[in-house]
C-alpha atoms as a PDB file:
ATOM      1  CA  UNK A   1      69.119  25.417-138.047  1.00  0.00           C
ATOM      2  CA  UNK A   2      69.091  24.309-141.628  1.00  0.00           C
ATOM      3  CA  UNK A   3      66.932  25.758-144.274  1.00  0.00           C
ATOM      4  CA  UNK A   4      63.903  22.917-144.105  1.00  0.00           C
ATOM      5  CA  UNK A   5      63.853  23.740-140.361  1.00  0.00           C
ATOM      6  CA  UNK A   6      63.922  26.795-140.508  1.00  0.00           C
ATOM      7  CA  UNK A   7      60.997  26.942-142.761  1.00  0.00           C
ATOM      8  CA  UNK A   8      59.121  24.374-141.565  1.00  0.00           C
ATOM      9  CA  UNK A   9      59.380  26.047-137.795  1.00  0.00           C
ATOM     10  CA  UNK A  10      58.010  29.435-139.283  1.00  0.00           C
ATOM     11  CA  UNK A  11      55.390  27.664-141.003  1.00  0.00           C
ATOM     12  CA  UNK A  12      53.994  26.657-137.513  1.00  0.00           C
ATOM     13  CA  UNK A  13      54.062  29.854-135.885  1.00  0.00           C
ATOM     14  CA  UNK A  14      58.099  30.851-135.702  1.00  0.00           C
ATOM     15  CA  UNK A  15      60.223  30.156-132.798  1.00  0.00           C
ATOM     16  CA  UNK A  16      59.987  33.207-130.890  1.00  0.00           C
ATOM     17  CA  UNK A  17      56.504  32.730-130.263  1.00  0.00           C
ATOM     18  CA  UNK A  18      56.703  28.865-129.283  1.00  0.00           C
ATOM     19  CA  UNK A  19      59.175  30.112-126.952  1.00  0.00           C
ATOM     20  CA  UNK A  20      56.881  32.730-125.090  1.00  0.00           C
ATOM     21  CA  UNK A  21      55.477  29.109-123.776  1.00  0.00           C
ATOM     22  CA  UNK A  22      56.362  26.934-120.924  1.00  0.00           C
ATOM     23  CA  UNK A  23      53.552  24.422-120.992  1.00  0.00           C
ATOM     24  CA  UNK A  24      50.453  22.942-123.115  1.00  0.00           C
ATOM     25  CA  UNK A  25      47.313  21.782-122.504  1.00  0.00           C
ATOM     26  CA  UNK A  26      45.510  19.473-124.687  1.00  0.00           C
ATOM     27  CA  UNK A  27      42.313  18.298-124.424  1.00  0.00           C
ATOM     28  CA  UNK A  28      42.113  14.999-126.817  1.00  0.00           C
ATOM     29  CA  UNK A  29      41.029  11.491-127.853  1.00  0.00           C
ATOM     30  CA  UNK A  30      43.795   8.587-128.463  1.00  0.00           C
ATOM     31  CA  UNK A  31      42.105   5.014-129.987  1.00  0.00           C
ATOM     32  CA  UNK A  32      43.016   3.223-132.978  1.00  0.00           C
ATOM     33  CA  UNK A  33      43.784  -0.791-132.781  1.00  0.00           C
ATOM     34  CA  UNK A  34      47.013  -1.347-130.814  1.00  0.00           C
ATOM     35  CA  UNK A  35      44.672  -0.441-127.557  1.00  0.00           C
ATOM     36  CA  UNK A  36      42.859  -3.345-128.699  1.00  0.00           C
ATOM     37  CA  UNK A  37      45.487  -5.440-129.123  1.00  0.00           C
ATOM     38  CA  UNK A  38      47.834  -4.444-125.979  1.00  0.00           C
ATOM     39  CA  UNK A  39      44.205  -5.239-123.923  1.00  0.00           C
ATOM     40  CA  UNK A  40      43.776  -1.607-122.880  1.00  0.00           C
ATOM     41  CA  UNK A  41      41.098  -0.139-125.357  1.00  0.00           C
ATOM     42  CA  UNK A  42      39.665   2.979-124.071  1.00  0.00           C
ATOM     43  CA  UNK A  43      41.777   4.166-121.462  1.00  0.00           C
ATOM     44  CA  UNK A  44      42.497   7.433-123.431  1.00  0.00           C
ATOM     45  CA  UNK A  45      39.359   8.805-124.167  1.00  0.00           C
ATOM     46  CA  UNK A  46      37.894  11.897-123.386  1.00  0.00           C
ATOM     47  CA  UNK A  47      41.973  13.192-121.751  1.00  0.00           C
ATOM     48  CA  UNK A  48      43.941  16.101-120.842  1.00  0.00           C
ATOM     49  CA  UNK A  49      47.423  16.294-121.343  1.00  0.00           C
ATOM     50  CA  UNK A  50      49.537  19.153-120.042  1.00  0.00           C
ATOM     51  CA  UNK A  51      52.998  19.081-121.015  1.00  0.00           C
ATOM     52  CA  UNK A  52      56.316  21.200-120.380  1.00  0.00           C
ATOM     53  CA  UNK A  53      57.135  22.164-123.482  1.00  0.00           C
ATOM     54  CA  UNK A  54      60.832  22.496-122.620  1.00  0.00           C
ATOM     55  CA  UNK A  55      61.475  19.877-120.303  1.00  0.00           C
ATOM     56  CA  UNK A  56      59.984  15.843-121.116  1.00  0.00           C
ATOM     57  CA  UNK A  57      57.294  16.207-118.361  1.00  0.00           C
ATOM     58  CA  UNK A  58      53.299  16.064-118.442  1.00  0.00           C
ATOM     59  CA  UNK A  59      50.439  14.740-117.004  1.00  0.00           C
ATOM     60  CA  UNK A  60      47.599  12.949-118.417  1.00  0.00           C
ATOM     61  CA  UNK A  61      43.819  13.576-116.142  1.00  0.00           C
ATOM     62  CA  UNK A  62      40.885  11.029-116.496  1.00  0.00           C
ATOM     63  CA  UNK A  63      43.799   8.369-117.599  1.00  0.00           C
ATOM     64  CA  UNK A  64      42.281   4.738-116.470  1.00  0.00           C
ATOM     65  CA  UNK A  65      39.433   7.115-114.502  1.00  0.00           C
ATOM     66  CA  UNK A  66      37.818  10.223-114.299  1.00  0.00           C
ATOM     67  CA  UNK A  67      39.350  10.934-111.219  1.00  0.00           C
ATOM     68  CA  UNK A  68      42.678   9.891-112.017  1.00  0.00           C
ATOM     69  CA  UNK A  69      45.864  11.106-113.176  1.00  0.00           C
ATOM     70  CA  UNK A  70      49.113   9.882-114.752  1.00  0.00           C
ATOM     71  CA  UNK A  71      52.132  11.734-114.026  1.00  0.00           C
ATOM     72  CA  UNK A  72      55.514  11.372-116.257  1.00  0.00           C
ATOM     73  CA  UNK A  73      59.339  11.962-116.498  1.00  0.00           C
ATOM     74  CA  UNK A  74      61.330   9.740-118.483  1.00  0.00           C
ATOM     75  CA  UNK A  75      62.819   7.567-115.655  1.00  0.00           C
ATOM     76  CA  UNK A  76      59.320   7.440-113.754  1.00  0.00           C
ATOM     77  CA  UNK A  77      55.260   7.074-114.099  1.00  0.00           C
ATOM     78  CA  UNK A  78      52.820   7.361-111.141  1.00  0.00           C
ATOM     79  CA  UNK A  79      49.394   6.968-111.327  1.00  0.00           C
ATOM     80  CA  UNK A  80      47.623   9.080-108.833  1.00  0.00           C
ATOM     81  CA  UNK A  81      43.857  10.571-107.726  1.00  0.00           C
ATOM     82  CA  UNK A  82      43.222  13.951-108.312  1.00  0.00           C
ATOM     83  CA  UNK A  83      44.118  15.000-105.070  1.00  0.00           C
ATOM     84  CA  UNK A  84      47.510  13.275-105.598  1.00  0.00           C
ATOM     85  CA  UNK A  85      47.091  10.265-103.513  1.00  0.00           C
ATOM     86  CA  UNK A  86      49.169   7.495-105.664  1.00  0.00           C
ATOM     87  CA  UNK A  87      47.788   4.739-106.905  1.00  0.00           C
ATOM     88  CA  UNK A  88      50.604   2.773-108.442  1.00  0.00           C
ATOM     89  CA  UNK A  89      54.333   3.937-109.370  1.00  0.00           C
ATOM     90  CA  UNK A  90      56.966   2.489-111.747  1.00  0.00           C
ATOM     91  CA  UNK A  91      60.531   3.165-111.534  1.00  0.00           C
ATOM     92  CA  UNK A  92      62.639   3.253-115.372  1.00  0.00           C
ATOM     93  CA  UNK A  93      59.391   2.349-117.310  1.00  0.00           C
ATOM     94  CA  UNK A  94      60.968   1.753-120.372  1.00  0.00           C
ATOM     95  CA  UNK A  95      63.070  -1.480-118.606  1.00  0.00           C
ATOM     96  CA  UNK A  96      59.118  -3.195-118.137  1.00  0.00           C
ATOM     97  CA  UNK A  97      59.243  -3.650-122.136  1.00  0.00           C
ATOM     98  CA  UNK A  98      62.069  -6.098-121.967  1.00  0.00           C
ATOM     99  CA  UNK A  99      61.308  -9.694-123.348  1.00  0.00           C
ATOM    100  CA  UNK A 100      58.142  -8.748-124.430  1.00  0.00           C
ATOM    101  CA  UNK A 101      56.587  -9.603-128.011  1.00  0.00           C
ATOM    102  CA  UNK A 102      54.337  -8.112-130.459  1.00  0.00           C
ATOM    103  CA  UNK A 103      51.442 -10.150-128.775  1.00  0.00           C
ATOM    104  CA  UNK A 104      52.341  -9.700-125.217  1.00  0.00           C
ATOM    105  CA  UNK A 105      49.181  -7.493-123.503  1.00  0.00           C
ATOM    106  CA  UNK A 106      50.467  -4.373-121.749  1.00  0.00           C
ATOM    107  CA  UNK A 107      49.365  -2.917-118.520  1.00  0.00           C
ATOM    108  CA  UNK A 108      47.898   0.352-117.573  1.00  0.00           C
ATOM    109  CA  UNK A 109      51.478   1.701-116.913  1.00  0.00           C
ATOM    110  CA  UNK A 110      52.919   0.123-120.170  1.00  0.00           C
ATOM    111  CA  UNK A 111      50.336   1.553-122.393  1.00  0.00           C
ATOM    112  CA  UNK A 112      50.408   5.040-120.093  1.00  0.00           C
ATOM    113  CA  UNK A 113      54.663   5.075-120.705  1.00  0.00           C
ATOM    114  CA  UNK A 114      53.984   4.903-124.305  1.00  0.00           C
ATOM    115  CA  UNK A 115      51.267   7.083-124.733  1.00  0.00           C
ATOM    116  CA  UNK A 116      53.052   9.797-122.542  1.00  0.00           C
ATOM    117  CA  UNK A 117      56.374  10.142-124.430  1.00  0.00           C
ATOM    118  CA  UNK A 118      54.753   9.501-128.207  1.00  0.00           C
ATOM    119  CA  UNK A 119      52.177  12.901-127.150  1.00  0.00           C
ATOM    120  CA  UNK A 120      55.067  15.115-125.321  1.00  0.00           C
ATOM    121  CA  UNK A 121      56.790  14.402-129.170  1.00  0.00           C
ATOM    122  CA  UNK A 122      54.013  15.173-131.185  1.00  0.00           C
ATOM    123  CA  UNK A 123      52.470  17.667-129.390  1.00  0.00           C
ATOM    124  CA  UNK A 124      56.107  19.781-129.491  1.00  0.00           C
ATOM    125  CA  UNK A 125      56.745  19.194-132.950  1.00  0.00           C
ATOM    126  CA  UNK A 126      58.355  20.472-134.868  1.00  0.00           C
ATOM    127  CA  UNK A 127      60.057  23.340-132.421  1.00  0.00           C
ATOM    128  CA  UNK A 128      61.061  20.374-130.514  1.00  0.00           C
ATOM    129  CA  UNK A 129      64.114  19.470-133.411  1.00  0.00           C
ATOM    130  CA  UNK A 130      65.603  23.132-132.456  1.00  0.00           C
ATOM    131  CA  UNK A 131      66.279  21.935-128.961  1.00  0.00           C
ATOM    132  CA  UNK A 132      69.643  21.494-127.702  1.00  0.00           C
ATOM    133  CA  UNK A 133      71.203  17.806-128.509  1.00  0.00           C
ATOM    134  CA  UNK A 134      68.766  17.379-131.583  1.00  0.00           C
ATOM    135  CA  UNK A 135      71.003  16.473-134.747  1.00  0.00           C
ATOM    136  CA  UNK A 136      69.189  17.396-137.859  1.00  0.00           C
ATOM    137  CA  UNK A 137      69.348  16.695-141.899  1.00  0.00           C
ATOM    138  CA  UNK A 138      67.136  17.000-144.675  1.00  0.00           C
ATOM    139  CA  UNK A 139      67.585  13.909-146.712  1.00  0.00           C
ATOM    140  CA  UNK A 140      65.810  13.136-150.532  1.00  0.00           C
ATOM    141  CA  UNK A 141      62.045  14.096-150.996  1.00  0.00           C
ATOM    142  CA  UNK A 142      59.170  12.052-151.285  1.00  0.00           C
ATOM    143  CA  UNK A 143      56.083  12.365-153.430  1.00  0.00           C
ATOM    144  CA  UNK A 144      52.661  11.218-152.214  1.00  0.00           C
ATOM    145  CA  UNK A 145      49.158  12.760-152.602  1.00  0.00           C
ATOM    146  CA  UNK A 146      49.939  14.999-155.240  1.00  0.00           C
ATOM    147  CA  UNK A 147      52.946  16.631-153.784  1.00  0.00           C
ATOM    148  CA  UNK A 148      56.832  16.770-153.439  1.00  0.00           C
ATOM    149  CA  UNK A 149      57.492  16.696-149.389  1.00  0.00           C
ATOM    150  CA  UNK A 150      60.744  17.473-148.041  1.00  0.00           C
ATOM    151  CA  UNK A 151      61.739  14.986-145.628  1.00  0.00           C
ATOM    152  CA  UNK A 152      63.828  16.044-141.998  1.00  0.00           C
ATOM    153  CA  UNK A 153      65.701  13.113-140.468  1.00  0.00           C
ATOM    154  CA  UNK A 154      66.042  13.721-136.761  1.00  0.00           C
ATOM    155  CA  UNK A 155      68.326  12.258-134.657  1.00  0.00           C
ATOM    156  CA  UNK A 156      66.977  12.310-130.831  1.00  0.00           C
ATOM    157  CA  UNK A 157      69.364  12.670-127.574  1.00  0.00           C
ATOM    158  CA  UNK A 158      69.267   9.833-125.679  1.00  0.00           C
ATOM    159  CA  UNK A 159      68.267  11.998-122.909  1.00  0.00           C
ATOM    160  CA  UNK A 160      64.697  11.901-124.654  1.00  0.00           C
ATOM    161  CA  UNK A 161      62.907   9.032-124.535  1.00  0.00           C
ATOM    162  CA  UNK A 162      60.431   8.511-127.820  1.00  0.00           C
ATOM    163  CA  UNK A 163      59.640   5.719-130.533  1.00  0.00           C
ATOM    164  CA  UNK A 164      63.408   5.679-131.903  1.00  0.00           C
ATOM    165  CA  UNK A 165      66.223   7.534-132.084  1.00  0.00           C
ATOM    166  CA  UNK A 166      66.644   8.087-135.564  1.00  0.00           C
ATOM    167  CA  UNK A 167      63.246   9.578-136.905  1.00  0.00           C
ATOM    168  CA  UNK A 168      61.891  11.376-140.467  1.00  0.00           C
ATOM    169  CA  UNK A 169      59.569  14.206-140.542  1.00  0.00           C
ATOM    170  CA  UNK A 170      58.114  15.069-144.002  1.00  0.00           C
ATOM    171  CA  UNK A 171      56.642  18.986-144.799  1.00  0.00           C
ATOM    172  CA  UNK A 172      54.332  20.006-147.496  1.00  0.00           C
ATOM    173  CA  UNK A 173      55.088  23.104-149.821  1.00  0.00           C
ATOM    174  CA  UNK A 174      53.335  25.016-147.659  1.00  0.00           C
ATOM    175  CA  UNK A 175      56.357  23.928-144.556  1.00  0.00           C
ATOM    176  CA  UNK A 176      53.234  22.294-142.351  1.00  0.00           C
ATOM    177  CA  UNK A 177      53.624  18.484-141.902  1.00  0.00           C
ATOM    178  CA  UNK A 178      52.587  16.017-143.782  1.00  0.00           C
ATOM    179  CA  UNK A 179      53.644  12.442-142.372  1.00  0.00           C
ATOM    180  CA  UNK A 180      56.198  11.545-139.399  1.00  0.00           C
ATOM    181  CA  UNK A 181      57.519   8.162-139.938  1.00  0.00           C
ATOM    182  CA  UNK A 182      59.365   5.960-137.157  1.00  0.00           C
ATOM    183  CA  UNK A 183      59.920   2.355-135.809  1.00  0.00           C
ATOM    184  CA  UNK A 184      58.966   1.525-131.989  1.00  0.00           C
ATOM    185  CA  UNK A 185      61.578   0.290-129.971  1.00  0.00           C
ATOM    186  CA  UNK A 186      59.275  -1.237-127.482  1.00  0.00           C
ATOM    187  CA  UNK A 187      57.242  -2.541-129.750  1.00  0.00           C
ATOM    188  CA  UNK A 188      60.671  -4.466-131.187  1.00  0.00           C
ATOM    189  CA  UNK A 189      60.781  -1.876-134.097  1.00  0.00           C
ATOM    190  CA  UNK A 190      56.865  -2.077-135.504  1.00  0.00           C
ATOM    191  CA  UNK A 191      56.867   0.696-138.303  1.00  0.00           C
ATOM    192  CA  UNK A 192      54.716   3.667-137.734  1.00  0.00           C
ATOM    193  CA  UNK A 193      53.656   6.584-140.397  1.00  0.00           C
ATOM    194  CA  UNK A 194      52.113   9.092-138.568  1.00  0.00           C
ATOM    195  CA  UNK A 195      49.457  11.611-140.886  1.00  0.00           C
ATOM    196  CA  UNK A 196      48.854  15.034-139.504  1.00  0.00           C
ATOM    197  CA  UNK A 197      46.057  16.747-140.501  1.00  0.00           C
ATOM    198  CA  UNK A 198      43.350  19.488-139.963  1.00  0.00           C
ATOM    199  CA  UNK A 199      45.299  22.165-138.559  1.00  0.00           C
ATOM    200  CA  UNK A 200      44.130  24.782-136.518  1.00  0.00           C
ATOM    201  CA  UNK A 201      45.933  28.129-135.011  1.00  0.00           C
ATOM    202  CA  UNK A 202      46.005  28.106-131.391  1.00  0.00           C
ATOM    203  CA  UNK A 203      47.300  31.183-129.752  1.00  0.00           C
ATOM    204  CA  UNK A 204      49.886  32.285-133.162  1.00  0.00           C
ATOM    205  CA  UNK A 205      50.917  28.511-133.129  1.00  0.00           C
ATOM    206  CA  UNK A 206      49.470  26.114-135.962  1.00  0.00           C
ATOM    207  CA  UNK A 207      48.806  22.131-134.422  1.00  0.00           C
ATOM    208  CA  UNK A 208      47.546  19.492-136.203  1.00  0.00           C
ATOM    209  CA  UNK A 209      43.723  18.297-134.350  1.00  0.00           C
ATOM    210  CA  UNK A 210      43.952  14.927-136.236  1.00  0.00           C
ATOM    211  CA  UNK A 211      46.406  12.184-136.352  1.00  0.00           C
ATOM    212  CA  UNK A 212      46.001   8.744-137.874  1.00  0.00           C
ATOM    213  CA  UNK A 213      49.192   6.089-137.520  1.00  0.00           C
ATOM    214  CA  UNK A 214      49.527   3.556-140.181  1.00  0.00           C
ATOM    215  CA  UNK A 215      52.511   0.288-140.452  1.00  0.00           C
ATOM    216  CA  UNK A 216      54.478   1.139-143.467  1.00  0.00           C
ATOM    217  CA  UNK A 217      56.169  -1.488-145.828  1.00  0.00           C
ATOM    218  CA  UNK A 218      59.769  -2.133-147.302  1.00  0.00           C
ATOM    219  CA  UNK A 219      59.278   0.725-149.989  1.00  0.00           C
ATOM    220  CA  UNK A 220      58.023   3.211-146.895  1.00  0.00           C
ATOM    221  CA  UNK A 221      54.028   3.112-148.630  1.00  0.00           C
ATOM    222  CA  UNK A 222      51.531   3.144-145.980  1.00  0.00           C
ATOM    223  CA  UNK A 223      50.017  -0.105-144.750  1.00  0.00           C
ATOM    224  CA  UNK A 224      45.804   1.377-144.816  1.00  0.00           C
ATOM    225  CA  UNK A 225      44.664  -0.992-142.485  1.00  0.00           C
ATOM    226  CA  UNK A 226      44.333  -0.985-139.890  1.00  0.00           C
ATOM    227  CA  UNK A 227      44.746   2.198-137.891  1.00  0.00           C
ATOM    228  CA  UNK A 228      47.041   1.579-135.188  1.00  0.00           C
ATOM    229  CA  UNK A 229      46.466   4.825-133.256  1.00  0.00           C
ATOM    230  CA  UNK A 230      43.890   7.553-133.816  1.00  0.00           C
ATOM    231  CA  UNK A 231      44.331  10.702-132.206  1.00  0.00           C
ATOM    232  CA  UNK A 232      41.715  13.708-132.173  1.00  0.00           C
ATOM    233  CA  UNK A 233      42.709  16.736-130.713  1.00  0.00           C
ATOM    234  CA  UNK A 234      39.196  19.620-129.100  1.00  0.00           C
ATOM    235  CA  UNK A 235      41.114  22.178-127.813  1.00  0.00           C
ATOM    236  CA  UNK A 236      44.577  23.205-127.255  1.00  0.00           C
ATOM    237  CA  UNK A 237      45.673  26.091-124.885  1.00  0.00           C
ATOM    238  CA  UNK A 238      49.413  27.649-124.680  1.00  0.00           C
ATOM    239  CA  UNK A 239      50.679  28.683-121.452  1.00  0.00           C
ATOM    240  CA  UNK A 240      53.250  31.577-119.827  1.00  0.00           C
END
């Protein structure tokens, strides 16, 4: 692990105690104006996720109905009831991008494949970058808001599906986030910089409770409007 890791992990709570965990529950709100624009505002509000936090696996309840759940693994979504009666079911998700534009609407499960592997990153950052096949390298700081942030490029396994595989994480002096920039591969590389802020210690583990996800331009400056994806985090609990 190298030293901007290293600190950066402690900063959030250390490793050893991210590792007493198998799972988290979130209990959060996901807007901003690519719902709008993929035709599929409001399906995330008011929504639990429970992830593994080893493993890319989770479940989303109240997705597309209160009594209605979204179960995902990287090669598979189902939409189900409660009770686990399924609804609808897509096999490789990621393959339903192909051909598809900037303007093309999504469905439920297009906007519910996105939405599940963008949270299981987030929500396991920045202990996720110490798992096994994650290559990592700090690379030259950047200076915005009044401070120097050290930036962490991370290169993903292709066994993980997310935005990108090559991806920058910046940290504050403090070693807490700051900014998480990427492109989307299926939106055909749209530019996303991702602002964590108002953290909060859940169980010995600090996690950002709001994130707002601005287009960024040629120089890597923010785009401030619009917001293309708002997330707002109520409650967050670890588990054994």
């Amino acid at each position: 692990m190298n030293s901007l890791l290293e600190r950066a992990v402690d900063a959030h709570g250390g490793l050893d105690r991210w590792n007493q965990f198998t799972a988290l529950e979130a209990k959060l709100s996901i807007g901003g104006a690519i719902w709008s624009s993929k035709q599929q505002s409001g399906l995330l509000i008011n929504v639990t996720y429970e992830i593994e936090t080893h493993e890319e696996r989770l479940t989303i309840d109240g997705f597309s109905g209160p009594d209605r759940r979204l179960a995902f693994v990287p090669d598979k979504l189902q939409l189900e009831t409660i009770d686990g009666k399924t609804i609808e079911a897509r096999d490789n998700p990621r393959s339903a991008f192909a051909g598809r534009t900037a303007e093309t609407p999504w469905d439920r499960l297009h906007a519910g494949y996105f939405a599940s592997y963008a949270l299981w990153t987030y929500l396991n950052s920045p202990f996720l970058y110490t798992y096994p096949g994650f290559i990592t390298e700090e690379i030259e700081s950047w200076r915005e808001n009044g401070e120097v942030w050290r930036r962490l490029k991370i290169t993903f396994p292709e066994t993980v599906a997310s935005h990108t595989r090559e991806q920058v994480t910046h940290f504050g002096p403090d070693g807490l986030m700051r900014r998480h920039d990427y492109t989307v591969d299926v939106l055909g590389g749209a530019t996303g910089a991702n602002y964590t802020t108002d953290y909060r210690d859940f169980q010995g583990v600090k996690i950002p409770t709001r994130r707002r996800v601005y287009a960024y331009d040629a120089q890597m400056k923010k785009q401030p409007e619009p917001i293309l994806v708002s997330i707002d985090i109520e409650h967050v609990i670890l588990k054994r």
